[in-house]
C-alpha atoms as a PDB file:
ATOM      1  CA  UNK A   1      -9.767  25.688  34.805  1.00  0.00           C
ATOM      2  CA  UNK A   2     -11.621  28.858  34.890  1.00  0.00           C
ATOM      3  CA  UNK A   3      -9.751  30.691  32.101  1.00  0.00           C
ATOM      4  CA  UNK A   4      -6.296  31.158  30.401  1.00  0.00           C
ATOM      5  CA  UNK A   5      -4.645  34.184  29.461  1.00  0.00           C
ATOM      6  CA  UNK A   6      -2.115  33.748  26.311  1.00  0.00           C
ATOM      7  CA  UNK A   7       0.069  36.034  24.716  1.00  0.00           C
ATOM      8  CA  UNK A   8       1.042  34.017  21.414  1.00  0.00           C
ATOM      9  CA  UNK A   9      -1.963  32.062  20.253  1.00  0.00           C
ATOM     10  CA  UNK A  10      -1.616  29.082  18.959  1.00  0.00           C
ATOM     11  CA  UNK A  11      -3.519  28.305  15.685  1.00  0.00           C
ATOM     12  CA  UNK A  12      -3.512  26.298  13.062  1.00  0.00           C
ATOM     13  CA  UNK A  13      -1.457  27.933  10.287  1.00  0.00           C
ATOM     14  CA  UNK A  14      -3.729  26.970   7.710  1.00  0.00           C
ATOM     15  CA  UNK A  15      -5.637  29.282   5.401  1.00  0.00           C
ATOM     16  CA  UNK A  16      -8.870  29.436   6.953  1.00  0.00           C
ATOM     17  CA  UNK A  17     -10.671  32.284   3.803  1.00  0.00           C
ATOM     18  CA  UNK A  18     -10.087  29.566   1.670  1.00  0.00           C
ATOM     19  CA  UNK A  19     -11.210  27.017   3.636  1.00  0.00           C
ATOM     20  CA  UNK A  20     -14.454  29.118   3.264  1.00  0.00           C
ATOM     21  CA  UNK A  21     -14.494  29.797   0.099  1.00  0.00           C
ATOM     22  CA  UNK A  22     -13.920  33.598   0.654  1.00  0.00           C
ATOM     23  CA  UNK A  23     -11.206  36.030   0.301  1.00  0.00           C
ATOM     24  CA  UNK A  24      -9.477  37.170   3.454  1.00  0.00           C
ATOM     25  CA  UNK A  25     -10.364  40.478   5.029  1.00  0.00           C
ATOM     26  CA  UNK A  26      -7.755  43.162   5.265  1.00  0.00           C
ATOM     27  CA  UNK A  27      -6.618  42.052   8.919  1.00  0.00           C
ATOM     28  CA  UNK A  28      -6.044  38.355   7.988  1.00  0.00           C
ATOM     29  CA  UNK A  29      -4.044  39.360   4.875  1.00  0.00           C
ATOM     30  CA  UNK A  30      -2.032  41.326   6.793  1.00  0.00           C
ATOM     31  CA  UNK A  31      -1.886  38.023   9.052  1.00  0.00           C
ATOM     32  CA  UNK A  32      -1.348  35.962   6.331  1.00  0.00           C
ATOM     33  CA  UNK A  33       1.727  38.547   4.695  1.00  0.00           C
ATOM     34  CA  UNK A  34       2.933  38.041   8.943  1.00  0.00           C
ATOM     35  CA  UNK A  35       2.938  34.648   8.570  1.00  0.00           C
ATOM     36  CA  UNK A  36       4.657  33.903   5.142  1.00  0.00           C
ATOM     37  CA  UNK A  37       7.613  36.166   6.397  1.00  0.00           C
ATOM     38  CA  UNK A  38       7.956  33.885   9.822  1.00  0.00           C
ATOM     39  CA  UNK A  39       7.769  30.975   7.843  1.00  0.00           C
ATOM     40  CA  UNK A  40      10.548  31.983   4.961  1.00  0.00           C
ATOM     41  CA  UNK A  41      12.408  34.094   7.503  1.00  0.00           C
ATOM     42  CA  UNK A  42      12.464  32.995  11.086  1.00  0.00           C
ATOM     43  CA  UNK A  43      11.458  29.472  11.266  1.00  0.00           C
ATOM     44  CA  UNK A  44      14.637  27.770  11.470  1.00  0.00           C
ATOM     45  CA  UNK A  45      15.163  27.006  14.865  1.00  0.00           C
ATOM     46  CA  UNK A  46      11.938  25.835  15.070  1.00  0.00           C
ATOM     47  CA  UNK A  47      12.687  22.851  12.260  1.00  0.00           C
ATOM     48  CA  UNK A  48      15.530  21.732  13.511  1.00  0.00           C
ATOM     49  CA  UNK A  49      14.671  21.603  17.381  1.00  0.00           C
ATOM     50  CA  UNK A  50      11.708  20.095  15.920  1.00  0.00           C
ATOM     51  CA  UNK A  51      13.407  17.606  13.670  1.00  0.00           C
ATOM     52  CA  UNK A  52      17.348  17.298  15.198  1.00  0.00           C
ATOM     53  CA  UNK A  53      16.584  18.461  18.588  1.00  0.00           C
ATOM     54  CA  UNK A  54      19.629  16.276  20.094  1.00  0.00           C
ATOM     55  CA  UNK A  55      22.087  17.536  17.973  1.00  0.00           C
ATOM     56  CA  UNK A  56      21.542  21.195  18.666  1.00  0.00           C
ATOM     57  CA  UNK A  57      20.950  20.246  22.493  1.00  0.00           C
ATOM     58  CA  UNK A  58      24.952  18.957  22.195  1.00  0.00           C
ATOM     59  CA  UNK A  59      25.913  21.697  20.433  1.00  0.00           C
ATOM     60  CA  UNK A  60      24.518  24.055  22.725  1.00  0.00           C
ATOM     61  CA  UNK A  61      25.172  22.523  26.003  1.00  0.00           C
ATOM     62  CA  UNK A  62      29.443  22.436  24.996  1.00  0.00           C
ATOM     63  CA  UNK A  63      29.221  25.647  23.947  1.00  0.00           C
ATOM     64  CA  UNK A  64      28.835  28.233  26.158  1.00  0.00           C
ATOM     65  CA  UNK A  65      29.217  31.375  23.814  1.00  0.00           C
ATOM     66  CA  UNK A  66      27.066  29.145  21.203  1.00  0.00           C
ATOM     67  CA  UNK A  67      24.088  28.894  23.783  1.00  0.00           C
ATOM     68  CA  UNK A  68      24.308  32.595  24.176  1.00  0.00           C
ATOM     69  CA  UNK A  69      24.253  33.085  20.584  1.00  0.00           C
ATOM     70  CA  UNK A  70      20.904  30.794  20.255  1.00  0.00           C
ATOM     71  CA  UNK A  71      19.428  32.815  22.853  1.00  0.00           C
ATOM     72  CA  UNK A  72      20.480  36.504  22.017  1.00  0.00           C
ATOM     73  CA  UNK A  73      19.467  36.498  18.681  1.00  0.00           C
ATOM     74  CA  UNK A  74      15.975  35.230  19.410  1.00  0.00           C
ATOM     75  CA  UNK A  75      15.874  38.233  21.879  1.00  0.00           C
ATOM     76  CA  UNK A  76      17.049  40.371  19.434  1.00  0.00           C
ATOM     77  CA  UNK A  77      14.726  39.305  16.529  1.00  0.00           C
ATOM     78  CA  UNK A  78      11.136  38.547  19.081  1.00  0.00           C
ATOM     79  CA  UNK A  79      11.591  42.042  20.922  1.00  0.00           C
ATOM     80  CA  UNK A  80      10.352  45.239  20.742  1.00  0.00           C
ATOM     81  CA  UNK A  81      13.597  46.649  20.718  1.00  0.00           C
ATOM     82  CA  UNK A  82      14.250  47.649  17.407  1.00  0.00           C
ATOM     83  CA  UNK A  83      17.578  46.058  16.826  1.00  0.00           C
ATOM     84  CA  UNK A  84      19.543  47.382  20.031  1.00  0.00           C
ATOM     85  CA  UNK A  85      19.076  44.988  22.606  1.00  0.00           C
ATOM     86  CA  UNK A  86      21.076  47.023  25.442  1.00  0.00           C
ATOM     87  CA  UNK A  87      18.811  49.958  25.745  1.00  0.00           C
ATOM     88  CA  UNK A  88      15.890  47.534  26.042  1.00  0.00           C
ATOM     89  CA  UNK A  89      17.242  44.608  28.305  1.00  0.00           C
ATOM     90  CA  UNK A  90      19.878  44.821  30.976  1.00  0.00           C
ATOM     91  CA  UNK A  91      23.040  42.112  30.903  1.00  0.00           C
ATOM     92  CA  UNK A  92      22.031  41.332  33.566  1.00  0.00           C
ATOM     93  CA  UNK A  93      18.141  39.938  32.494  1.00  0.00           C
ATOM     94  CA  UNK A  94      19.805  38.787  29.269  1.00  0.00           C
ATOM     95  CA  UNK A  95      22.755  36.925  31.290  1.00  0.00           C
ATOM     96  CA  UNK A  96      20.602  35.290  33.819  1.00  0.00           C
ATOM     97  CA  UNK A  97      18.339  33.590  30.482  1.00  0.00           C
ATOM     98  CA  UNK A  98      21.036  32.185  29.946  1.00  0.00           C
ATOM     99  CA  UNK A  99      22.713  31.187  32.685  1.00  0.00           C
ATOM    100  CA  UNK A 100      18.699  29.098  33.404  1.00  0.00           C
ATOM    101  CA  UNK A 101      19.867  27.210  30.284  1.00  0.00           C
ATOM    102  CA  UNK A 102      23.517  26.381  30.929  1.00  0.00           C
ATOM    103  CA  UNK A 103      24.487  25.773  34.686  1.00  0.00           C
ATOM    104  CA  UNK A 104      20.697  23.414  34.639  1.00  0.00           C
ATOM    105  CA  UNK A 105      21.802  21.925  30.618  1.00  0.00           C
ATOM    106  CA  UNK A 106      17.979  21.941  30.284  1.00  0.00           C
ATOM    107  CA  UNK A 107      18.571  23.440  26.650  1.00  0.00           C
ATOM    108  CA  UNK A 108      17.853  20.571  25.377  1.00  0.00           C
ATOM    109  CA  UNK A 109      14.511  19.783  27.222  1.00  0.00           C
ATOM    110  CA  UNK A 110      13.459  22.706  25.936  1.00  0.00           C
ATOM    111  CA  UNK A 111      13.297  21.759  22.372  1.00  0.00           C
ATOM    112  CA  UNK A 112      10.798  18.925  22.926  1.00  0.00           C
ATOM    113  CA  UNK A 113       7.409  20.627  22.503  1.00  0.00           C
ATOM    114  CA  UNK A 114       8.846  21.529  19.182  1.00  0.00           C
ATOM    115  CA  UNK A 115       9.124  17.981  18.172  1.00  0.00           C
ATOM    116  CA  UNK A 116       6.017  16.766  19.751  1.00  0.00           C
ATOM    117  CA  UNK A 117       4.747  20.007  17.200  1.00  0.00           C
ATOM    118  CA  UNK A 118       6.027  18.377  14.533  1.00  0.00           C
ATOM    119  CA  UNK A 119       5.154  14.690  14.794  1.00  0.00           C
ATOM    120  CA  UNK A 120       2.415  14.345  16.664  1.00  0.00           C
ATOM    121  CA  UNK A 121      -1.613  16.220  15.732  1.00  0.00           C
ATOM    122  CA  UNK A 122      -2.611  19.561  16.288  1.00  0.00           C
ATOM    123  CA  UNK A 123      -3.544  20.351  19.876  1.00  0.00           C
ATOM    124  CA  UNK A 124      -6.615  20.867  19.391  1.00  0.00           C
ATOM    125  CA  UNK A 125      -8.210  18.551  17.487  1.00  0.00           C
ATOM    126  CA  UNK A 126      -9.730  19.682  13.779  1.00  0.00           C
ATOM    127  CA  UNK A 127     -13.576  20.780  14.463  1.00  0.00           C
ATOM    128  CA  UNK A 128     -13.153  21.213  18.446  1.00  0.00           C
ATOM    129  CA  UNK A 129     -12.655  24.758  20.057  1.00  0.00           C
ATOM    130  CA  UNK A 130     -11.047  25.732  23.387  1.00  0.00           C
ATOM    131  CA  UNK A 131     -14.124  26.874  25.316  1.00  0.00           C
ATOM    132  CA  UNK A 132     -13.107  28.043  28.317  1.00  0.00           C
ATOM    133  CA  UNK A 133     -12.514  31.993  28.970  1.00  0.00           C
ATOM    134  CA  UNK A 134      -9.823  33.427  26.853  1.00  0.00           C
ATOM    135  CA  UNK A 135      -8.080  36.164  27.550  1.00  0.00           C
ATOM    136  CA  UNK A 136      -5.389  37.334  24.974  1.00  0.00           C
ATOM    137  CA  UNK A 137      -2.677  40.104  25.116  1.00  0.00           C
ATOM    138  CA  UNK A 138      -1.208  40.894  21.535  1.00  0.00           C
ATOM    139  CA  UNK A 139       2.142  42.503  21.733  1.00  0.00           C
ATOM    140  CA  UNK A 140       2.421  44.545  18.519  1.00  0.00           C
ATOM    141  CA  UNK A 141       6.184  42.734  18.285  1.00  0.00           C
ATOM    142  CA  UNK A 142       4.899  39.467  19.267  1.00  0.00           C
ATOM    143  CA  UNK A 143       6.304  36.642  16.533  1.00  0.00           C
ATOM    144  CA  UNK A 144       2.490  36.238  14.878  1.00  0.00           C
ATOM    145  CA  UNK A 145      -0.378  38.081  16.105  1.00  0.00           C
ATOM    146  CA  UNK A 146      -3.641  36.272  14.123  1.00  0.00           C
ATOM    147  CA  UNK A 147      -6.784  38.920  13.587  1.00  0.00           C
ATOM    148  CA  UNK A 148      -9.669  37.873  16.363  1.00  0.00           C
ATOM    149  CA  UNK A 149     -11.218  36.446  13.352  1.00  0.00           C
ATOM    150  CA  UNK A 150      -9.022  33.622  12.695  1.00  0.00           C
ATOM    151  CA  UNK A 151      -8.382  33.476  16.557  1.00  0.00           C
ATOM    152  CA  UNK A 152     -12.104  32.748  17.034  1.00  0.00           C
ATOM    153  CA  UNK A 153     -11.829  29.273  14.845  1.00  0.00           C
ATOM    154  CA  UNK A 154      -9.497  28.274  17.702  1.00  0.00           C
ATOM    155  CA  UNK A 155     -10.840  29.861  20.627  1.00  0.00           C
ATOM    156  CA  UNK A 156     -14.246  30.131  21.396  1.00  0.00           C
ATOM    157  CA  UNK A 157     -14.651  31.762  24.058  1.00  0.00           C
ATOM    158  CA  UNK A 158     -12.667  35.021  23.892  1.00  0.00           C
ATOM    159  CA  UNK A 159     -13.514  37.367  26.960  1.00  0.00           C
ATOM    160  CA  UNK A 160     -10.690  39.806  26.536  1.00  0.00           C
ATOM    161  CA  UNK A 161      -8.430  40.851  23.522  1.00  0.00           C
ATOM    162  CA  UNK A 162      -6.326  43.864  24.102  1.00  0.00           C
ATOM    163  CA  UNK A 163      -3.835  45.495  22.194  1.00  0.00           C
ATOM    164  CA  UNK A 164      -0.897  46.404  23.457  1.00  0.00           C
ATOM    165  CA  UNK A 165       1.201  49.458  22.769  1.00  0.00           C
ATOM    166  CA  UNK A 166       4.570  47.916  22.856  1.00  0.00           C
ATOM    167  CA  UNK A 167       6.220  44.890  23.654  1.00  0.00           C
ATOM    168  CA  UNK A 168       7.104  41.286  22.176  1.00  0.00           C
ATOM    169  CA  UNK A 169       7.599  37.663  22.368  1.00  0.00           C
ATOM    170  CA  UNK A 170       9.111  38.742  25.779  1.00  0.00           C
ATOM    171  CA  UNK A 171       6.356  40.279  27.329  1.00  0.00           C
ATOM    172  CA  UNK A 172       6.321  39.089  30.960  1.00  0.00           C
ATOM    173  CA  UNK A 173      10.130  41.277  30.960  1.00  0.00           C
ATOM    174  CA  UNK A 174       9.532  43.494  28.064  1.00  0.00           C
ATOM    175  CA  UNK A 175       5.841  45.084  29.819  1.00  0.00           C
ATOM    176  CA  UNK A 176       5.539  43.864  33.019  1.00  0.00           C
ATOM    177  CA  UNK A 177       3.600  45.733  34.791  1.00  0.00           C
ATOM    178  CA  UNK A 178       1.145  46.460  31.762  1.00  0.00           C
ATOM    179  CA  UNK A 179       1.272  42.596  31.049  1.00  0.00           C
ATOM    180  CA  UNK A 180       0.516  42.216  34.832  1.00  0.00           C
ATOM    181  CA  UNK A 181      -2.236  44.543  34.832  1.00  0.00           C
ATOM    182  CA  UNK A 182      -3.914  42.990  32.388  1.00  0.00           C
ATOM    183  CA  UNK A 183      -3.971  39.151  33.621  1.00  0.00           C
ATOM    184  CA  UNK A 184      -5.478  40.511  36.364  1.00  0.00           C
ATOM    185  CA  UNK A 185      -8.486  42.625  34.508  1.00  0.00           C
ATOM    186  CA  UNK A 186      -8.862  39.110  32.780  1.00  0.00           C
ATOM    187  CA  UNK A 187      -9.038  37.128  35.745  1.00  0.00           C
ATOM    188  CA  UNK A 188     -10.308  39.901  38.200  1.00  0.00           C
ATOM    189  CA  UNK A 189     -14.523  38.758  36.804  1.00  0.00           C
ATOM    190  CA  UNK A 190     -13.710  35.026  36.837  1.00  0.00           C
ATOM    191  CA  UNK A 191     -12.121  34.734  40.306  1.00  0.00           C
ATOM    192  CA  UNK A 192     -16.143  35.354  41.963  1.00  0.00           C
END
């Protein structure tokens, strides 16, 4: 592998200033503030795909407007659209999501990295660091976006951290072209 480009990184959601023995600088408060919202606010699909993921996969694939539900208000909540979906999607992109989902019933296979989150260790394992090139996107409406700081514990080997101007947890249709542009500035140097 010569690289990866992300645009949610994954880290451990544990307090790393304390770990330290330090107080947290201003950008991994703000992280931290980020993170205790997701966790009180938006976190339950993730426990129950990751604890009851073939119950909801039942519910989901015999229910057509339920599925659409799941899906929409993830959209809705993960975007950059600032609560009106329409003048930021098209039926259309919104309709085909979920359309993948229900004529394939792969809803349910979906949910299985959640439970493999939940019951089986971290990724990467406690002291080791991914070390290959890292290039990272941040989407100022992207579900958690960690300071490089904390990001650096995780990843060490960060080539490339831009900030985007807009965008979400649906970047690849929210910013295409400026998500596009910049995989290939990451990968442009690594590709000789």
């Amino acid at each position: 592998m010569i690289g990866i480009h992300i645009t949610l990184l994954a880290i451990p959601r544990l307090r790393a200033h304390a770990a330290a023995g330090r107080d947290p600088a201003p950008d991994e408060r703000r992280f931290y503030d980020q993170l205790d919202h997701w966790l009180k606010e938006e976190c339950g699909y993730s426990w129950i795909m990751g604890t009851k993921p073939q119950t909801l996969a039942y519910a989901l694939t015999d229910s057509p407007v339920g599925l659409a539900a799941w899906i929409i208000e993830k959209f809705r909540s993960w975007s950059d659209c600032e609560g009106n979906l329409d003048a930021h999607f098209s039926r259309d992109v919104l309709l085909t999501n979920i359309m993948l989902y229900w004529i394939t019933g792969a809803i349910g296979s979906s949910f299985w990295p959640y439970y493999a989150r939940l019951h089986e260790p971290w990724i990467v394992p406690a002291g080791d660091k991914v070390m290959v090139p890292t290039g990272y996107a941040e989407h100022p409406r992207e579900i958690l976006t960690p300071p490089r700081s904390l990001a650096e514990l995780t990843y060490g080997n960060i080539v490339r951290w831009t900030r985007m101007p807009r965008g979400g947890h649906f970047a690849a249709l929210e910013t295409p072209r400026q998500l596009a542009e910049d995989i290939r500035a990451f990968f442009r140097p690594l590709r000789a």
